[in-house]
C-alpha atoms as a PDB file:
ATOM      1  CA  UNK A   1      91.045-277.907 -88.717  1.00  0.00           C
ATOM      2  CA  UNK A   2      89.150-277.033 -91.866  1.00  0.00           C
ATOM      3  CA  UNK A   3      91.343-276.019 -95.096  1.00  0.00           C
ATOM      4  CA  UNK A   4      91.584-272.114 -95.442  1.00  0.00           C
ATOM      5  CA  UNK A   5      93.405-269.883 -98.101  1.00  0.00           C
ATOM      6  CA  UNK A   6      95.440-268.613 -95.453  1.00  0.00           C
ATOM      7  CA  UNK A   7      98.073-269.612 -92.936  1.00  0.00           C
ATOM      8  CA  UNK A   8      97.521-267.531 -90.085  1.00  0.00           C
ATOM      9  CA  UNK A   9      95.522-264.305 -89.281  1.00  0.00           C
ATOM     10  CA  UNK A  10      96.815-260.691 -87.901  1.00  0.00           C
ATOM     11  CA  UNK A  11      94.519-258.422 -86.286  1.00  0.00           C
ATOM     12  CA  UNK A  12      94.937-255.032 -86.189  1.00  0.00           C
ATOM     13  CA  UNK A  13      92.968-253.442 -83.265  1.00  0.00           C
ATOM     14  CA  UNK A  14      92.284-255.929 -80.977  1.00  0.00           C
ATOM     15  CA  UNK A  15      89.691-254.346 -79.096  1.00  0.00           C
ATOM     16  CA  UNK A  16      85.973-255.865 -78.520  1.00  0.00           C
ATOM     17  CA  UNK A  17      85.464-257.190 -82.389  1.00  0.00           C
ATOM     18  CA  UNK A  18      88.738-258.093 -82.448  1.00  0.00           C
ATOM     19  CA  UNK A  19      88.931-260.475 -79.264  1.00  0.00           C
ATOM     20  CA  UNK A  20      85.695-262.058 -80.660  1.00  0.00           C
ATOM     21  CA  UNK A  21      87.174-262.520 -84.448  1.00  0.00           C
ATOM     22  CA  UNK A  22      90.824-263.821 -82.705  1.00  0.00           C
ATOM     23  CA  UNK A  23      88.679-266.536 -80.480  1.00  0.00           C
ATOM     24  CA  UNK A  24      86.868-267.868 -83.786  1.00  0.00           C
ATOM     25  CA  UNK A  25      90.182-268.660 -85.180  1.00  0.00           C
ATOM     26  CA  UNK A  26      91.605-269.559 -82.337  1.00  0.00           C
ATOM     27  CA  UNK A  27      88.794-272.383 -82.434  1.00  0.00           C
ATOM     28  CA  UNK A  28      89.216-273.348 -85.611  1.00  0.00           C
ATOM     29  CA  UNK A  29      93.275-273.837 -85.047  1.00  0.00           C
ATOM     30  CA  UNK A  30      94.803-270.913 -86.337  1.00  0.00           C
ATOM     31  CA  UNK A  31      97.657-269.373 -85.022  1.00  0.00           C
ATOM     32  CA  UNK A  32      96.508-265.575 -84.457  1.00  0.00           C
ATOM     33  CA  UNK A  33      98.663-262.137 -84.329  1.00  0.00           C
ATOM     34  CA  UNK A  34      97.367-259.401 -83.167  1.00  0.00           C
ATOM     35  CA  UNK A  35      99.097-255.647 -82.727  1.00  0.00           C
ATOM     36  CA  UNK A  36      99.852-254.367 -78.990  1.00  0.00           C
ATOM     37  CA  UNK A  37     100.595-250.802 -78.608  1.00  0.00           C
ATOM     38  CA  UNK A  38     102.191-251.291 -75.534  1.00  0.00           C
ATOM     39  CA  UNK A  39     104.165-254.045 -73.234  1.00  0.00           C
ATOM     40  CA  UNK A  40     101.117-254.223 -70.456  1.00  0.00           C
ATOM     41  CA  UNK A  41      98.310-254.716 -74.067  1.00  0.00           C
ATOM     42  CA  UNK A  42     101.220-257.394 -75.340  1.00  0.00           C
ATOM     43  CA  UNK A  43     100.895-259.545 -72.084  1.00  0.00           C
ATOM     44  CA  UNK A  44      97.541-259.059 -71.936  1.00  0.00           C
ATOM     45  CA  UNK A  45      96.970-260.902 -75.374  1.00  0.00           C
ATOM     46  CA  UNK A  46      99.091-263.099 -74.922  1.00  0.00           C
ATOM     47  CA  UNK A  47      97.258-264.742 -71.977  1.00  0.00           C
ATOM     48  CA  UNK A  48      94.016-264.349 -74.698  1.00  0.00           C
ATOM     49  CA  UNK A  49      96.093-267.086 -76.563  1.00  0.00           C
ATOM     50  CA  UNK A  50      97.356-264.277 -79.347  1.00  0.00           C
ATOM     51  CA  UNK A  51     100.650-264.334 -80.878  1.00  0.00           C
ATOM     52  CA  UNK A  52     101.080-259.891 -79.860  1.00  0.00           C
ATOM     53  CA  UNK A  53     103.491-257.925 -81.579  1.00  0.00           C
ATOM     54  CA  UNK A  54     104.102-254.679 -80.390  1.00  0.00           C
ATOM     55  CA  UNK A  55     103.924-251.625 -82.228  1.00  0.00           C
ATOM     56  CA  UNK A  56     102.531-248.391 -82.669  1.00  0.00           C
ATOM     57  CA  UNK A  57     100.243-247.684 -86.122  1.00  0.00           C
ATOM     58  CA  UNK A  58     101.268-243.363 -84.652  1.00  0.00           C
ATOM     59  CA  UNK A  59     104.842-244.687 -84.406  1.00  0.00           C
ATOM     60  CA  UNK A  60     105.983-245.531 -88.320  1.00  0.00           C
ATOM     61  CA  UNK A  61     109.337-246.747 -87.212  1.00  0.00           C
ATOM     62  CA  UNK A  62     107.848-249.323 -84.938  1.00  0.00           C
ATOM     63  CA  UNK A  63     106.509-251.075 -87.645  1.00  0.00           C
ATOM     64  CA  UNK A  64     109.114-252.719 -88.654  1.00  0.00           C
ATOM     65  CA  UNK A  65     108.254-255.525 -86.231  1.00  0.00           C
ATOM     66  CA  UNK A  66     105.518-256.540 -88.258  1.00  0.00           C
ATOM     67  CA  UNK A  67     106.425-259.784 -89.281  1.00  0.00           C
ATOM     68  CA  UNK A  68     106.000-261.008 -93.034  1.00  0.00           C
ATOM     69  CA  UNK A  69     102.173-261.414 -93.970  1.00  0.00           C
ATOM     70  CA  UNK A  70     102.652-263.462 -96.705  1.00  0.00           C
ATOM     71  CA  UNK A  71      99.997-266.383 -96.718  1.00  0.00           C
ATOM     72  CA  UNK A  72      98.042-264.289 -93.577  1.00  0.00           C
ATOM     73  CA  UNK A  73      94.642-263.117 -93.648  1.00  0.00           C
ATOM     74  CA  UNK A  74      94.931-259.592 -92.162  1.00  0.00           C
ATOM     75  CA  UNK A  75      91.737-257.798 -90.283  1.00  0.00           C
ATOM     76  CA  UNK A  76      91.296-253.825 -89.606  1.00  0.00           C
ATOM     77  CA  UNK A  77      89.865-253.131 -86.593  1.00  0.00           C
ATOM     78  CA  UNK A  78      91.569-249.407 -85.786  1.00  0.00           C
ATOM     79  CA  UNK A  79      89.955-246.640 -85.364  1.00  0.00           C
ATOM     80  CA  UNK A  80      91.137-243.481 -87.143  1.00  0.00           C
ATOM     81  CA  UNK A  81      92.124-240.622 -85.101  1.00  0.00           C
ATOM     82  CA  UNK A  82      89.985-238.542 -83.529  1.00  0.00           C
ATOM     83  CA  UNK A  83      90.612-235.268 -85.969  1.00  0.00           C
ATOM     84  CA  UNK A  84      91.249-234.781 -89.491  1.00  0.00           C
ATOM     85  CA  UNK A  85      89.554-235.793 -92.729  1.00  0.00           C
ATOM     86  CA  UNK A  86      92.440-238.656 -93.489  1.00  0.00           C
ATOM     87  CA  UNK A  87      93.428-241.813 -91.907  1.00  0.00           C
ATOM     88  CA  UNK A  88      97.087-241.736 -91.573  1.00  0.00           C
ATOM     89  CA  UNK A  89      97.389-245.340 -89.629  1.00  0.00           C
ATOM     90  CA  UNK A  90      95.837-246.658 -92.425  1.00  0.00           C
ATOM     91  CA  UNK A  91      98.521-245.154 -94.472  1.00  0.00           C
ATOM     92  CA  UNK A  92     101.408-246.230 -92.549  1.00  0.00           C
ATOM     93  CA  UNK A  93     100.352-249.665 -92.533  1.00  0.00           C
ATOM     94  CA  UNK A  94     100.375-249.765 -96.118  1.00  0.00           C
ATOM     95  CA  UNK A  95     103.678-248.156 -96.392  1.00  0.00           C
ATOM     96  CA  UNK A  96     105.398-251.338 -94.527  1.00  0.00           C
ATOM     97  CA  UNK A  97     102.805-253.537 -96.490  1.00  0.00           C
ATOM     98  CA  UNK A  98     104.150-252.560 -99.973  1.00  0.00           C
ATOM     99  CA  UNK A  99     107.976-253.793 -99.021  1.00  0.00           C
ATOM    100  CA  UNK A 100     106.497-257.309 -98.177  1.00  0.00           C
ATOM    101  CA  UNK A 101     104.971-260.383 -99.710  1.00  0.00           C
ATOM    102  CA  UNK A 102     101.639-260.064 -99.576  1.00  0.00           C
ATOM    103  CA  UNK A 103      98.617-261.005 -97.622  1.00  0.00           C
ATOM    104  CA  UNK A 104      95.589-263.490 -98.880  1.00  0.00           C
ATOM    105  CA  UNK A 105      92.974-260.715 -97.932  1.00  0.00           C
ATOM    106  CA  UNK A 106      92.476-257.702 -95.466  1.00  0.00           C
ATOM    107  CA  UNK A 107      89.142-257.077 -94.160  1.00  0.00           C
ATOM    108  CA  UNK A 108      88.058-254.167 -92.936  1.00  0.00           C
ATOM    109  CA  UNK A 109      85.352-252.369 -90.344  1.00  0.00           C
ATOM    110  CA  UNK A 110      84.211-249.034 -91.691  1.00  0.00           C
ATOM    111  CA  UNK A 111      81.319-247.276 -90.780  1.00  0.00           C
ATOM    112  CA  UNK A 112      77.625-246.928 -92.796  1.00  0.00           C
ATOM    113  CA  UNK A 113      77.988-242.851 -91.915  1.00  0.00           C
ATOM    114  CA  UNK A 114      80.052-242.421 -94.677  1.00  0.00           C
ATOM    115  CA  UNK A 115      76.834-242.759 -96.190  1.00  0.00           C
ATOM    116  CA  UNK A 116      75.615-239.339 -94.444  1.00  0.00           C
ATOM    117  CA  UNK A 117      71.668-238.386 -94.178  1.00  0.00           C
ATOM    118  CA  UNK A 118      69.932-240.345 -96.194  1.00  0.00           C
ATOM    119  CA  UNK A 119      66.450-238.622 -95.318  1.00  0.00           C
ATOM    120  CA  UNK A 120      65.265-242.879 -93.649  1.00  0.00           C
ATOM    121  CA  UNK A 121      66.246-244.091 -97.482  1.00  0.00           C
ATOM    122  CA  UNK A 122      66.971-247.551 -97.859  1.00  0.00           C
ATOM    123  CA  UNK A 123      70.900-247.426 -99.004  1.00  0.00           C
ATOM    124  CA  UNK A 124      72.745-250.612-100.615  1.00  0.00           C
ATOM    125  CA  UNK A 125      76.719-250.742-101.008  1.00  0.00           C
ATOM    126  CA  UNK A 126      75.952-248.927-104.744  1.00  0.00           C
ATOM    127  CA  UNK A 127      74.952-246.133-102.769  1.00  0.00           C
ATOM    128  CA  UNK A 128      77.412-243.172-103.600  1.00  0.00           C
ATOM    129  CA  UNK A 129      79.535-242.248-100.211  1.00  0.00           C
ATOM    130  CA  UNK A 130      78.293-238.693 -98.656  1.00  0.00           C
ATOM    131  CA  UNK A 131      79.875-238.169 -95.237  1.00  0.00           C
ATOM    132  CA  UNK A 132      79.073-235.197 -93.556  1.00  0.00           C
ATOM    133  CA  UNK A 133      81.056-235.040 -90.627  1.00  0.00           C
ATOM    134  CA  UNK A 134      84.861-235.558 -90.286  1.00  0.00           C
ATOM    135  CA  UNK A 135      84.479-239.301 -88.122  1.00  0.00           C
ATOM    136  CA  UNK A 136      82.964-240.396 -91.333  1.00  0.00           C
ATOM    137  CA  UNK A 137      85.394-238.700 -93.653  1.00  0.00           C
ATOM    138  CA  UNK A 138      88.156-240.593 -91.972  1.00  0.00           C
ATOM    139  CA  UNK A 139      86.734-243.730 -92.280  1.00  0.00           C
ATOM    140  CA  UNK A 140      85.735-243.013 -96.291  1.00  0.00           C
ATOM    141  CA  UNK A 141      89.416-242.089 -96.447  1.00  0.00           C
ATOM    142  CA  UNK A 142      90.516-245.486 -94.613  1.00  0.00           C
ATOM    143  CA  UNK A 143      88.534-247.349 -97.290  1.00  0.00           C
ATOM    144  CA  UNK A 144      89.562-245.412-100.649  1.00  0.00           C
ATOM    145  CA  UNK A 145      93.571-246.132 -99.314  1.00  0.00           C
ATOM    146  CA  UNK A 146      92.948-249.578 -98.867  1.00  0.00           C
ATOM    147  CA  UNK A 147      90.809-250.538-101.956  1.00  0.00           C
ATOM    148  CA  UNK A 148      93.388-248.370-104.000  1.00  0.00           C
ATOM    149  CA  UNK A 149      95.728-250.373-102.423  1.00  0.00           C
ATOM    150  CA  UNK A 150      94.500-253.974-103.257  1.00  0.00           C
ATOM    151  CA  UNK A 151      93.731-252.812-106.347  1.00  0.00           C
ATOM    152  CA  UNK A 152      97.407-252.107-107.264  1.00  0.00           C
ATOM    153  CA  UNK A 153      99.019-255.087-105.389  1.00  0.00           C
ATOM    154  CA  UNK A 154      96.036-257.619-106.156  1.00  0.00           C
ATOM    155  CA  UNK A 155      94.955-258.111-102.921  1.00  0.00           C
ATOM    156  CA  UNK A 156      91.080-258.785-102.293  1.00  0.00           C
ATOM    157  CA  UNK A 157      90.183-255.876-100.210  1.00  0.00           C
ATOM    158  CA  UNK A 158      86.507-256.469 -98.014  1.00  0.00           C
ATOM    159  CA  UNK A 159      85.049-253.538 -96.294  1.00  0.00           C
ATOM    160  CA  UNK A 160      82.455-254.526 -93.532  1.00  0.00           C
ATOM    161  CA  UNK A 161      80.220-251.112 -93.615  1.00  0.00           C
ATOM    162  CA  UNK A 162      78.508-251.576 -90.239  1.00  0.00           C
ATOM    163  CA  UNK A 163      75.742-249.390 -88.058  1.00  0.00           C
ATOM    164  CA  UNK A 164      75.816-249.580 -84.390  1.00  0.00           C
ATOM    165  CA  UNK A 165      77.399-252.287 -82.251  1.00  0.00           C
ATOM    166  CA  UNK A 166      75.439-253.883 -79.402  1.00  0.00           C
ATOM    167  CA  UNK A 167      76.532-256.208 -76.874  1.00  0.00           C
ATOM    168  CA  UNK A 168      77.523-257.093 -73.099  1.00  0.00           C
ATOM    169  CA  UNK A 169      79.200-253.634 -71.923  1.00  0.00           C
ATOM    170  CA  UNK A 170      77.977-252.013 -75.157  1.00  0.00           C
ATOM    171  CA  UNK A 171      75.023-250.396 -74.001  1.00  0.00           C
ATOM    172  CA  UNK A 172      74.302-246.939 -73.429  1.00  0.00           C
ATOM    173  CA  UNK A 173      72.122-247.807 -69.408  1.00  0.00           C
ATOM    174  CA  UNK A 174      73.984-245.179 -67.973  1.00  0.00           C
ATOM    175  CA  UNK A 175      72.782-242.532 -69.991  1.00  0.00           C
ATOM    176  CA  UNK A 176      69.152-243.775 -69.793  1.00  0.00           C
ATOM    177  CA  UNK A 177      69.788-244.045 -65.970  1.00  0.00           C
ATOM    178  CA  UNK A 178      71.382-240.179 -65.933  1.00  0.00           C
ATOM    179  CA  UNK A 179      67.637-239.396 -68.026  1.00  0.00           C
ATOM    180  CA  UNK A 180      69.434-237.918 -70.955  1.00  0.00           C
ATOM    181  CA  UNK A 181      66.393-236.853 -73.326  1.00  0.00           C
ATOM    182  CA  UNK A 182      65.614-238.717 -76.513  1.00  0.00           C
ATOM    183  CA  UNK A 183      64.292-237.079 -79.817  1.00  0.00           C
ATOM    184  CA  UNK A 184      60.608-237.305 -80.069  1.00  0.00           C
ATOM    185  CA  UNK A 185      59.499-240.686 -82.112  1.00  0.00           C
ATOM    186  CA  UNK A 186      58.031-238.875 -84.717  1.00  0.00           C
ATOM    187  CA  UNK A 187      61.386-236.763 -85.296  1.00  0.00           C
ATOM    188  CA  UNK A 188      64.269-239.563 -84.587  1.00  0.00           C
ATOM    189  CA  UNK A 189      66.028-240.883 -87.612  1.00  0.00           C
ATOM    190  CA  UNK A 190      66.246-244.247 -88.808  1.00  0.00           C
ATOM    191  CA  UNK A 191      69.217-246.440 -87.624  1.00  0.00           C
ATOM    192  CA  UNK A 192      70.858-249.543 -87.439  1.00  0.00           C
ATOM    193  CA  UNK A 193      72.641-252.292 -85.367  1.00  0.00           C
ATOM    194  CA  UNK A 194      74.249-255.767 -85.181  1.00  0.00           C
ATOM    195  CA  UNK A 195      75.287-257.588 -81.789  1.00  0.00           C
ATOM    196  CA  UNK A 196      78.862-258.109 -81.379  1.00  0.00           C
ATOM    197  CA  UNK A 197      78.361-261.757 -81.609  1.00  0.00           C
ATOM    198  CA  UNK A 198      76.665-261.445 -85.220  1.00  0.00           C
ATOM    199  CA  UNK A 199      79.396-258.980 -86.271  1.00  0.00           C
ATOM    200  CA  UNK A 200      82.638-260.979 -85.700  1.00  0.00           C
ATOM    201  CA  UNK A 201      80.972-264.070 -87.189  1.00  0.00           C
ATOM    202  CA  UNK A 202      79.989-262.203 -90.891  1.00  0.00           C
ATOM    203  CA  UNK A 203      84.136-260.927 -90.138  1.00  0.00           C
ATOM    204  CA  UNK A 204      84.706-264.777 -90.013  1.00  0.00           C
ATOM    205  CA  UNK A 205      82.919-265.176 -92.831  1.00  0.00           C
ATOM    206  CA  UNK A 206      84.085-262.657 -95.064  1.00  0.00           C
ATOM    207  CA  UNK A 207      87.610-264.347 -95.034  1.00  0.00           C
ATOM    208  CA  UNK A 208      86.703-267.030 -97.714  1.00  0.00           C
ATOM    209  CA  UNK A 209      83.825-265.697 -99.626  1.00  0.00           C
ATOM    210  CA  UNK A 210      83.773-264.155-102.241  1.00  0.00           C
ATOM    211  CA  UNK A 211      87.250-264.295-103.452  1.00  0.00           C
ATOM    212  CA  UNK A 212      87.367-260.785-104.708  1.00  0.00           C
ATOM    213  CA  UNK A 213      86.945-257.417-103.359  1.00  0.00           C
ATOM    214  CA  UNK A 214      83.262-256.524-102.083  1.00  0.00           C
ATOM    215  CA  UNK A 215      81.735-254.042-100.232  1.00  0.00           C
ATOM    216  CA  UNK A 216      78.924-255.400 -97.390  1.00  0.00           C
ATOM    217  CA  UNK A 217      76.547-253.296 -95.866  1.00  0.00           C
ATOM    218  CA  UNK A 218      76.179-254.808 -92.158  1.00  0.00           C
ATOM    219  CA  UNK A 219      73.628-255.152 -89.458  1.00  0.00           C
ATOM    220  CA  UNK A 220      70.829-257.066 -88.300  1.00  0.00           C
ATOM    221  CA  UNK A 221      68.321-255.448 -90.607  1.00  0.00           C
ATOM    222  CA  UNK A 222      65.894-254.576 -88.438  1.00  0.00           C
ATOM    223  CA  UNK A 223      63.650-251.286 -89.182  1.00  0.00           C
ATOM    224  CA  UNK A 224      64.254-248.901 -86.311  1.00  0.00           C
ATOM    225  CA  UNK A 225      65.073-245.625 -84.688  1.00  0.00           C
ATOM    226  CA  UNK A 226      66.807-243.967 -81.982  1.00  0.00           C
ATOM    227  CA  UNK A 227      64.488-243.217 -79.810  1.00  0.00           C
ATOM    228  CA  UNK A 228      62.993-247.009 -80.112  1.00  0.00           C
ATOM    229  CA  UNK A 229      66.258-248.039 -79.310  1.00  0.00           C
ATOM    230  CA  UNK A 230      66.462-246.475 -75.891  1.00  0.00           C
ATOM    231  CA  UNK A 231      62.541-247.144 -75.039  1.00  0.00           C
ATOM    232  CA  UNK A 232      63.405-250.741 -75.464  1.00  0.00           C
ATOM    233  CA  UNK A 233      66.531-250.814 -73.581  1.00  0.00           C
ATOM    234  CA  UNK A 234      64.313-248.964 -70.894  1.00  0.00           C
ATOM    235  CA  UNK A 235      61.477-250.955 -70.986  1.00  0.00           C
ATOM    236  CA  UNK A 236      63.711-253.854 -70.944  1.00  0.00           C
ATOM    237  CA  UNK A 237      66.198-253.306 -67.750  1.00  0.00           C
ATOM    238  CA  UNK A 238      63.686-252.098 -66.177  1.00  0.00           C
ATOM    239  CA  UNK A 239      64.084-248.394 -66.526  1.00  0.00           C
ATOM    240  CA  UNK A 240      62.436-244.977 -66.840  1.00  0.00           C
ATOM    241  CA  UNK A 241      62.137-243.636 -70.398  1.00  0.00           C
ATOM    242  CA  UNK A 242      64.067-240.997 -70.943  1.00  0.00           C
ATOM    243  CA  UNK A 243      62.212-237.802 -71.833  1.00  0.00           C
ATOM    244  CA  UNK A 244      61.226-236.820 -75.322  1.00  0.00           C
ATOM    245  CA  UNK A 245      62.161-233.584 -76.506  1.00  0.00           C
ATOM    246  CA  UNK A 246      61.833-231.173 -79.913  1.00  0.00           C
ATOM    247  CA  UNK A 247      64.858-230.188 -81.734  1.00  0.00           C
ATOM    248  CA  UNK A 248      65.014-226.960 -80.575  1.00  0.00           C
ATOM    249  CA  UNK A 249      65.260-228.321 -76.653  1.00  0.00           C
ATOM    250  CA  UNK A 250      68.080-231.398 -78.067  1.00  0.00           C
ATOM    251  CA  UNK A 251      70.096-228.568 -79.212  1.00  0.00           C
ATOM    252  CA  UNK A 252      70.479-227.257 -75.586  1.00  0.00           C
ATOM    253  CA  UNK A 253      70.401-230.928 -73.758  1.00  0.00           C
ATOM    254  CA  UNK A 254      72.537-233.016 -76.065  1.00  0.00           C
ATOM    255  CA  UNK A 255      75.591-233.793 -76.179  1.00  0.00           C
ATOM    256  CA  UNK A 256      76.914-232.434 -79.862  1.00  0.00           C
ATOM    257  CA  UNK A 257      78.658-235.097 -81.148  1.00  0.00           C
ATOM    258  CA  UNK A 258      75.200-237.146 -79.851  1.00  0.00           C
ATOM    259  CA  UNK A 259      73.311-234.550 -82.356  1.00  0.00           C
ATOM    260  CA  UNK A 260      75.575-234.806 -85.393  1.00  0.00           C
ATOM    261  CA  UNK A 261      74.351-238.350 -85.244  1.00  0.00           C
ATOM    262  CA  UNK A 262      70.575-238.229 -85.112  1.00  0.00           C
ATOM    263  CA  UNK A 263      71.118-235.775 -88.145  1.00  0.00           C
ATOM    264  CA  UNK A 264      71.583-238.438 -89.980  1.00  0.00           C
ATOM    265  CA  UNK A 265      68.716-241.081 -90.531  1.00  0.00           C
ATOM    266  CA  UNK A 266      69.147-244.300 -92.970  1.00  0.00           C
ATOM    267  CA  UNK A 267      68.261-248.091 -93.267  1.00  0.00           C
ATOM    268  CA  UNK A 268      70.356-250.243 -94.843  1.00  0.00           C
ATOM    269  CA  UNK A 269      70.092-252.702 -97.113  1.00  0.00           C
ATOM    270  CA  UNK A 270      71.634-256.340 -95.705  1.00  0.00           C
ATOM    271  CA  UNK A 271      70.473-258.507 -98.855  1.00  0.00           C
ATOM    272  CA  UNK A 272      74.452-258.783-100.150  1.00  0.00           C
ATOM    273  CA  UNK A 273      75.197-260.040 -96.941  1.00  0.00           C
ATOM    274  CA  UNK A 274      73.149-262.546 -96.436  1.00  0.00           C
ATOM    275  CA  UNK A 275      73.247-263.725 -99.629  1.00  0.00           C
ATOM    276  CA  UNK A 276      77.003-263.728-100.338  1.00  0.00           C
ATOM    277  CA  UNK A 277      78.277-264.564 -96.804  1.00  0.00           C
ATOM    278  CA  UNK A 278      75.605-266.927 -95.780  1.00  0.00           C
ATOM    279  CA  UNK A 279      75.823-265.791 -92.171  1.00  0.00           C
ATOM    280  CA  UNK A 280      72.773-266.743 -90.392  1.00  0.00           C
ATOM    281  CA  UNK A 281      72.312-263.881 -87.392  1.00  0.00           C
ATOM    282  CA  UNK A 282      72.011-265.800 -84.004  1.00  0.00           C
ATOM    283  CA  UNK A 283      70.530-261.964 -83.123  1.00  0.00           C
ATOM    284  CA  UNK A 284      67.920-261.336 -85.898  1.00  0.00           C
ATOM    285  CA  UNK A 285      66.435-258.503 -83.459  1.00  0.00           C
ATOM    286  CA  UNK A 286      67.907-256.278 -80.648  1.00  0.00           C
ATOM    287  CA  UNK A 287      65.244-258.105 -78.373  1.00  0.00           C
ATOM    288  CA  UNK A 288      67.020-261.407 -79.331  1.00  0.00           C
ATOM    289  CA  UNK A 289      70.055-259.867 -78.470  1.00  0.00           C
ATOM    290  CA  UNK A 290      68.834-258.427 -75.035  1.00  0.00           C
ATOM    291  CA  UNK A 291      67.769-261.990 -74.116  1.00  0.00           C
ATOM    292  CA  UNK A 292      70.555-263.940 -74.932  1.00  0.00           C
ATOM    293  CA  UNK A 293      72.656-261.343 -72.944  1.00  0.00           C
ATOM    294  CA  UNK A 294      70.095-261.955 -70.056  1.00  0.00           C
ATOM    295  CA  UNK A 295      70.450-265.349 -69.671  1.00  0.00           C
ATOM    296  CA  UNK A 296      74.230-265.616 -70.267  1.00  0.00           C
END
């Protein structure tokens, strides 16, 4: 097993990303943790090969069965609740994280809407924060907590800012197949993704370098839009494109939490990424991505 910083690694929110992250280490011989919210999500990771605790980041009390993370390199993978403009789990994590020894490093998975519209701009991680919408407030909230956080206990804090997620069973087919409309070309914002693979592997990475706090900006970097998105997924599988419509006709057809997301349009810039992490993307493209997943 190489030499790392760190003893063993704890996942919270070991969904997607985090199964991918936990089988990297797992690989590599590290003993991973992850959190189970309940008995049937334990046993479940446990035949993964995870070490599950279970607890409950809405439960406070619960936590107490976090063991010591001392020596551990700790990942974020929750999601924030679904209302509100503050992440609470994030806070009550950090509440039984202040009565132990400390972890290596915790890294992080926030979003790049707490950017907010960016008018197609290119944005790097200097970029000041603008959310618009609450799901983005939450997130901004998640990340001023835990930077504050390191901060204070000396803990190198890394926040993973990341677009879209692609992957196997992370494709939107159904609503192409149901003909939902798309935005017309010419008015569908910019936007960005990374396949799942890609993303857990820059996670991976972002344990050992740098050794102090950083921001990354995440995705594939790949100039695109929404609408070009679901014309290629079409075109690829084999599909009808779904219809194009004006603004005025997505307001009655589209979903509104679908809406509050092609009102915002950015690209982002991935040169920190590349450069600092060194992760070269087995998924440069969402083509490369698509044909990979075809021949799997």
């Amino acid at each position: 097993m190489e030499k790392t910083p760190f003893e063993s690694v704890f996942i919270f929110g070991c969904g997607d990303i985090g199964q991918r992250v936990a089988h990297l280490w797992l690989d590599k011989g590290l003993l991973v943790y992850g959190l189970a919210r309940s008995a049937e999500k334990q046993s479940a990771m446990v035949q993964l090969g995870l070490s599950a605790v279970q607890a409950d980041l809405d439960e406070p009390a619960s936590l107490t069965a976090i063991p010591e993370l001392e020596q551990a390199l700790v990942y974020w993978f929750v999601p924030p609740p679904q209302q509100g403009q503050v992440d609470p789990r994030m806070q009550n994590l950090l509440a039984i994280l202040s009565n132990q020894q400390k972890p290596v490093r915790i890294i992080a998975i926030s979003t790049t809407g707490i950017y907010g519209d960016q008018q197609g701009r290119l944005v790097d991680e200097d970029t000041p924060p603008n959310p618009q919408v609450d799901r983005a407030r939450r997130r901004l909230d998640m990340e001023t907590q835990l930077r504050t956080w390191g901060e204070t206990h000396n803990v190198p804090v890394i926040i993973l800012r990341v677009g879209g997620i692609y992957g196997p069973d992370r494709l939107p087919l159904r609503r192409i197949r149901d003909g939902v409309p798309v935005l017309k070309p010419e008015l569908s914002p910019k936007t960005n993704r990374i396949h799942a693979d890609d993303l857990a592997r820059v996670c991976v990475a972002a344990a050992t370098r740098p050794s102090r706090s950083r921001i990354y900006n995440v995705s594939d970097g790949q100039d695109s839009d929404m609408t070009e998105y679901f014309f290629t997924l079409a075109d690829f599988f084999g599909l009808p494109r779904p219809p194009e419509v004006d603004w005025a006709e997505a307001e009655r057809s589209i979903s509104p939490g679908m809406l509050s997301y092609l009102r915002e349009s950015r690209r982002l810039d991935t040169q920190r990424m590349r450069q600092e992490l060194g992760v070269e993307l087995r998924y440069p493209s969402l083509l490369d991505g698509l044909r990979a997943m075809q021949g799997a």
